[in-house]
Protein backbone atom coordinates (compact mmCIF):
# COMPACT_ATOMS: atom_id res chain seq x y z
CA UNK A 1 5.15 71.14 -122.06
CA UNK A 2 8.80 69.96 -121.67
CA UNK A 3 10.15 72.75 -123.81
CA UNK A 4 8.03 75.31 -122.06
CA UNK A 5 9.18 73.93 -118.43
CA UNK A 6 13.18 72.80 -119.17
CA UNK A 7 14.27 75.33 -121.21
CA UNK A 8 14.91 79.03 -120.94
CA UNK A 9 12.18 81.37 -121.45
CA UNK A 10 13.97 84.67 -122.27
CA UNK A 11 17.27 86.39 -121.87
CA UNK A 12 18.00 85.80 -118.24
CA UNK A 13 16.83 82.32 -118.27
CA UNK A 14 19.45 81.56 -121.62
CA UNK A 15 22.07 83.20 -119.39
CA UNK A 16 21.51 81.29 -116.20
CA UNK A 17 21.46 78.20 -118.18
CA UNK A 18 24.20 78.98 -120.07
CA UNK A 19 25.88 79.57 -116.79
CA UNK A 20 25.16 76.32 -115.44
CA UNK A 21 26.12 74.18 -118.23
CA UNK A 22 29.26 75.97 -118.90
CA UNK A 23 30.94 76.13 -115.74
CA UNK A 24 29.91 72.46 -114.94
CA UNK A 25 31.23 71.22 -118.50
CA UNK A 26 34.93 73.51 -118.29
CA UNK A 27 35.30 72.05 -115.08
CA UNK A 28 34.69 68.76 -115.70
CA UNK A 29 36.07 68.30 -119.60
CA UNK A 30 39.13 70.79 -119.07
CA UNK A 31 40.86 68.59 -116.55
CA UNK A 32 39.70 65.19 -118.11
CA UNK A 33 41.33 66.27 -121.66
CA UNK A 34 44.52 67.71 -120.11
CA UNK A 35 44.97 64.51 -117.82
CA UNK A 36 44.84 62.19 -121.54
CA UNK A 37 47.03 65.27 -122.95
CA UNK A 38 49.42 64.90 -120.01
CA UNK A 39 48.74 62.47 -117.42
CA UNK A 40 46.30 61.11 -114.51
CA UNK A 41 48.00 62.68 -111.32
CA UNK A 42 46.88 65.51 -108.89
CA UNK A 43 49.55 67.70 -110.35
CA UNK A 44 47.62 67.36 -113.67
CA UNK A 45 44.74 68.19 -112.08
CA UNK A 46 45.46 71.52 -110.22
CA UNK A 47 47.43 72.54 -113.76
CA UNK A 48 44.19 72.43 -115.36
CA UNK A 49 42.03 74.23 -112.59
CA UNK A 50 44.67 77.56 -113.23
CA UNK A 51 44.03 77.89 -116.70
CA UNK A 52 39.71 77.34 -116.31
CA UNK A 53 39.03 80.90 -116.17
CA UNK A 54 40.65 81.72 -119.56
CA UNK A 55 39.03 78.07 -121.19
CA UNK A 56 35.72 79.38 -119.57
CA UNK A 57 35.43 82.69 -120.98
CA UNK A 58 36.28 81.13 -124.68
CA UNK A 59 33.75 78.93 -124.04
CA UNK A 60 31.26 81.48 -123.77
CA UNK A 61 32.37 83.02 -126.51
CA UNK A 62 32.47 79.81 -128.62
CA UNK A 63 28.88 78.96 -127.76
CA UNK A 64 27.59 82.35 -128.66
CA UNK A 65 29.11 81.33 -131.89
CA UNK A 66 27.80 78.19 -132.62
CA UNK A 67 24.10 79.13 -131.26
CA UNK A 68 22.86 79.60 -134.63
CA UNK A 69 24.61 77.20 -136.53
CA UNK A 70 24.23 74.34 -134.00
CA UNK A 71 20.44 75.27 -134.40
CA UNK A 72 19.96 75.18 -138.04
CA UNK A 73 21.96 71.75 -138.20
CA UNK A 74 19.05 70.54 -135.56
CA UNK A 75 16.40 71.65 -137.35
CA UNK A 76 17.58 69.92 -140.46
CA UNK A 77 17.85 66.44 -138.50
CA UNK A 78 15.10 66.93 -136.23
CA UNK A 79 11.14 67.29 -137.43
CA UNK A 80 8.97 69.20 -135.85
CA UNK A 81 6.84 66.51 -134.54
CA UNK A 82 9.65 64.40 -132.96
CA UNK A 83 9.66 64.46 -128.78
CA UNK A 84 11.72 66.65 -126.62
CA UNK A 85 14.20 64.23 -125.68
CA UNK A 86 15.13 63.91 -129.27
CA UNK A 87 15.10 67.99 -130.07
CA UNK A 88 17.43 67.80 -127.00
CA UNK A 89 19.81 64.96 -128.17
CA UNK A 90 20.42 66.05 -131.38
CA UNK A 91 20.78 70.05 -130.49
CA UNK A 92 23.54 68.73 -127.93
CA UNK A 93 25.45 66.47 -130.62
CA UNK A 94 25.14 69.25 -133.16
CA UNK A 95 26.30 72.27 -130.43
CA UNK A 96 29.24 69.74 -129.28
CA UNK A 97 29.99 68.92 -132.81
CA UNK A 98 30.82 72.75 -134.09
CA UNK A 99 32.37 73.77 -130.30
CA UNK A 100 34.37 70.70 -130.16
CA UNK A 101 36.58 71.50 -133.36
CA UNK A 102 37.05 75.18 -132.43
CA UNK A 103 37.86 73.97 -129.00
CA UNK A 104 39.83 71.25 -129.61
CA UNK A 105 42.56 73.94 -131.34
CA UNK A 106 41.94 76.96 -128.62
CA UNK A 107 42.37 74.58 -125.69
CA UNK A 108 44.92 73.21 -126.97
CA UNK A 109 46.71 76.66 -127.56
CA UNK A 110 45.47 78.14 -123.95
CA UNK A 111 46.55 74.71 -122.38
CA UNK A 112 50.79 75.18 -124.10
CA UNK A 113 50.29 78.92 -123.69
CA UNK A 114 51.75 78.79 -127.17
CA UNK A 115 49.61 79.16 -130.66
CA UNK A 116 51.23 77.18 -132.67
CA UNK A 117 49.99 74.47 -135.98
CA UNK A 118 50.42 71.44 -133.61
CA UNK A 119 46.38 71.53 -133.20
CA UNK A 120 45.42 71.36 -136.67
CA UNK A 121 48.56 68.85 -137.27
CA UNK A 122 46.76 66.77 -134.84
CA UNK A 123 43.38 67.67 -134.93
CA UNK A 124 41.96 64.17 -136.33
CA UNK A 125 43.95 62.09 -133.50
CA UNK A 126 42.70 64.30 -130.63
CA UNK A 127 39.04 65.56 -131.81
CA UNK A 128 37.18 62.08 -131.94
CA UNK A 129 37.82 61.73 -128.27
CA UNK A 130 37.68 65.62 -127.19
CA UNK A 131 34.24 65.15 -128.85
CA UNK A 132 33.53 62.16 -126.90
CA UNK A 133 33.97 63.32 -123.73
CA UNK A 134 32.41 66.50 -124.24
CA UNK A 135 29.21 64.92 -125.51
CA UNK A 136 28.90 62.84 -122.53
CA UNK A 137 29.60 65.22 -120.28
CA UNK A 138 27.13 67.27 -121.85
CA UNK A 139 24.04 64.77 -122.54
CA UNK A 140 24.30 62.97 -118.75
CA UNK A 141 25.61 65.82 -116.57
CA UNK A 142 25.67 69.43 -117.63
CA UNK A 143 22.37 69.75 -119.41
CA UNK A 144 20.20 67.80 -117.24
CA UNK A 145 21.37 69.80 -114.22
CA UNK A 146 20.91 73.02 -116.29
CA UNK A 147 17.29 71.59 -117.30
CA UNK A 148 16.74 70.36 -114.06
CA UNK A 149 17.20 73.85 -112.34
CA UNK A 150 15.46 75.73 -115.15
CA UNK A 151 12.60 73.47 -114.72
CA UNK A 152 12.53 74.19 -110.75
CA UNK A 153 12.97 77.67 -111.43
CA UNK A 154 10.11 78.08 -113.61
CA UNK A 155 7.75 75.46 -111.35
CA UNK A 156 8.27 78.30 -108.22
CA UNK A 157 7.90 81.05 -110.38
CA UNK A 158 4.65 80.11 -111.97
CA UNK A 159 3.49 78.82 -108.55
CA UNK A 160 4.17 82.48 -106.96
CA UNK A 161 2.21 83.90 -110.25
CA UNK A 162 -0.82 81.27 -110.37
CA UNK A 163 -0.62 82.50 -106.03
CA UNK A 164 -1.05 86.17 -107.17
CA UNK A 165 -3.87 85.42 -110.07
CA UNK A 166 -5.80 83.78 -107.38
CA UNK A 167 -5.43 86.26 -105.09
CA UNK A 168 -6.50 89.36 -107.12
CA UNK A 169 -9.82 87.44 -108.20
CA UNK A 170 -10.64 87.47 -104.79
């Protein structure tokens, strides 16, 4: 029942969701990387807010890319017969897992404005803790909002429709 109720039925639903947990997660990762990158300070801050749009739309991009893959790795961890919460947990570790190494290079190269081999020259310092971040970001905020609003969303929508099915057998 949780899968049917928390999670996205169809296109629009995947987009919506996707919506939510991507603009809360750029928002809220973006700035927290770039202020360990650079420093804690307001200045750091508003820096990182400029450069969102461009982080956000890779995002998108990224996750559309890692969909599939992220979802095979789950299914190879995860039985069938295991609860939601643990479908859930391990499809977030997996999706963070493949978005936080391409991420960890493309933000760093939208963050400089510069592409350059300083992300890859790096990459083992600065991924363990991009990951980190990002996974709890993901598994206590942006996914159990998303879930949270799917789950509202589909409670008033099947209310309306059980309303209607009631109403025509009368």
């Amino acid at each position: 029942m949780d899968y049917y109720m928390k999670l996205p039925r169809n296109k629009k639903e995947f987009a919506l969701f996707m919506a939510i947990v991507s603009i809360l997660s750029v928002n809220i990762i973006a700035p927290i990387i770039t202020c360990f990158e650079v420093d804690f300070s307001l200045n750091t801050w508003k820096m990182a807010l400029k450069v969102i749009p461009i982080i956000w739309i890779n995002v998108i991009l990224v996750v559309l890319i890692t969909y599939k893959p992220a979802e095979y790795m789950t299914s190879k961890i995860v039985d069938s017969k295991d609860s939601f919460n643990s479908h859930i947990i391990i499809n977030i570790l997996c999706t963070v897992f493949l978005m936080s190494i391409f991420l960890t290079i493309i933000g760093s190269w939208i963050g400089t404005m510069n592409i350059s081999f300083e992300p890859f020259i790096n990459f083992f310092y600065k991924w363990p803790r991009n990951f980190a971040i990002a996974f709890a970001v993901e598994l206590l905020i942006a996914q159990p909002v998303a879930r949270f609003v799917i789950l509202k969303f589909h409670e008033y929508f099947d209310s309306k429709e059980n309303l209607k099915l009631e109403e025509e057998k009368c």
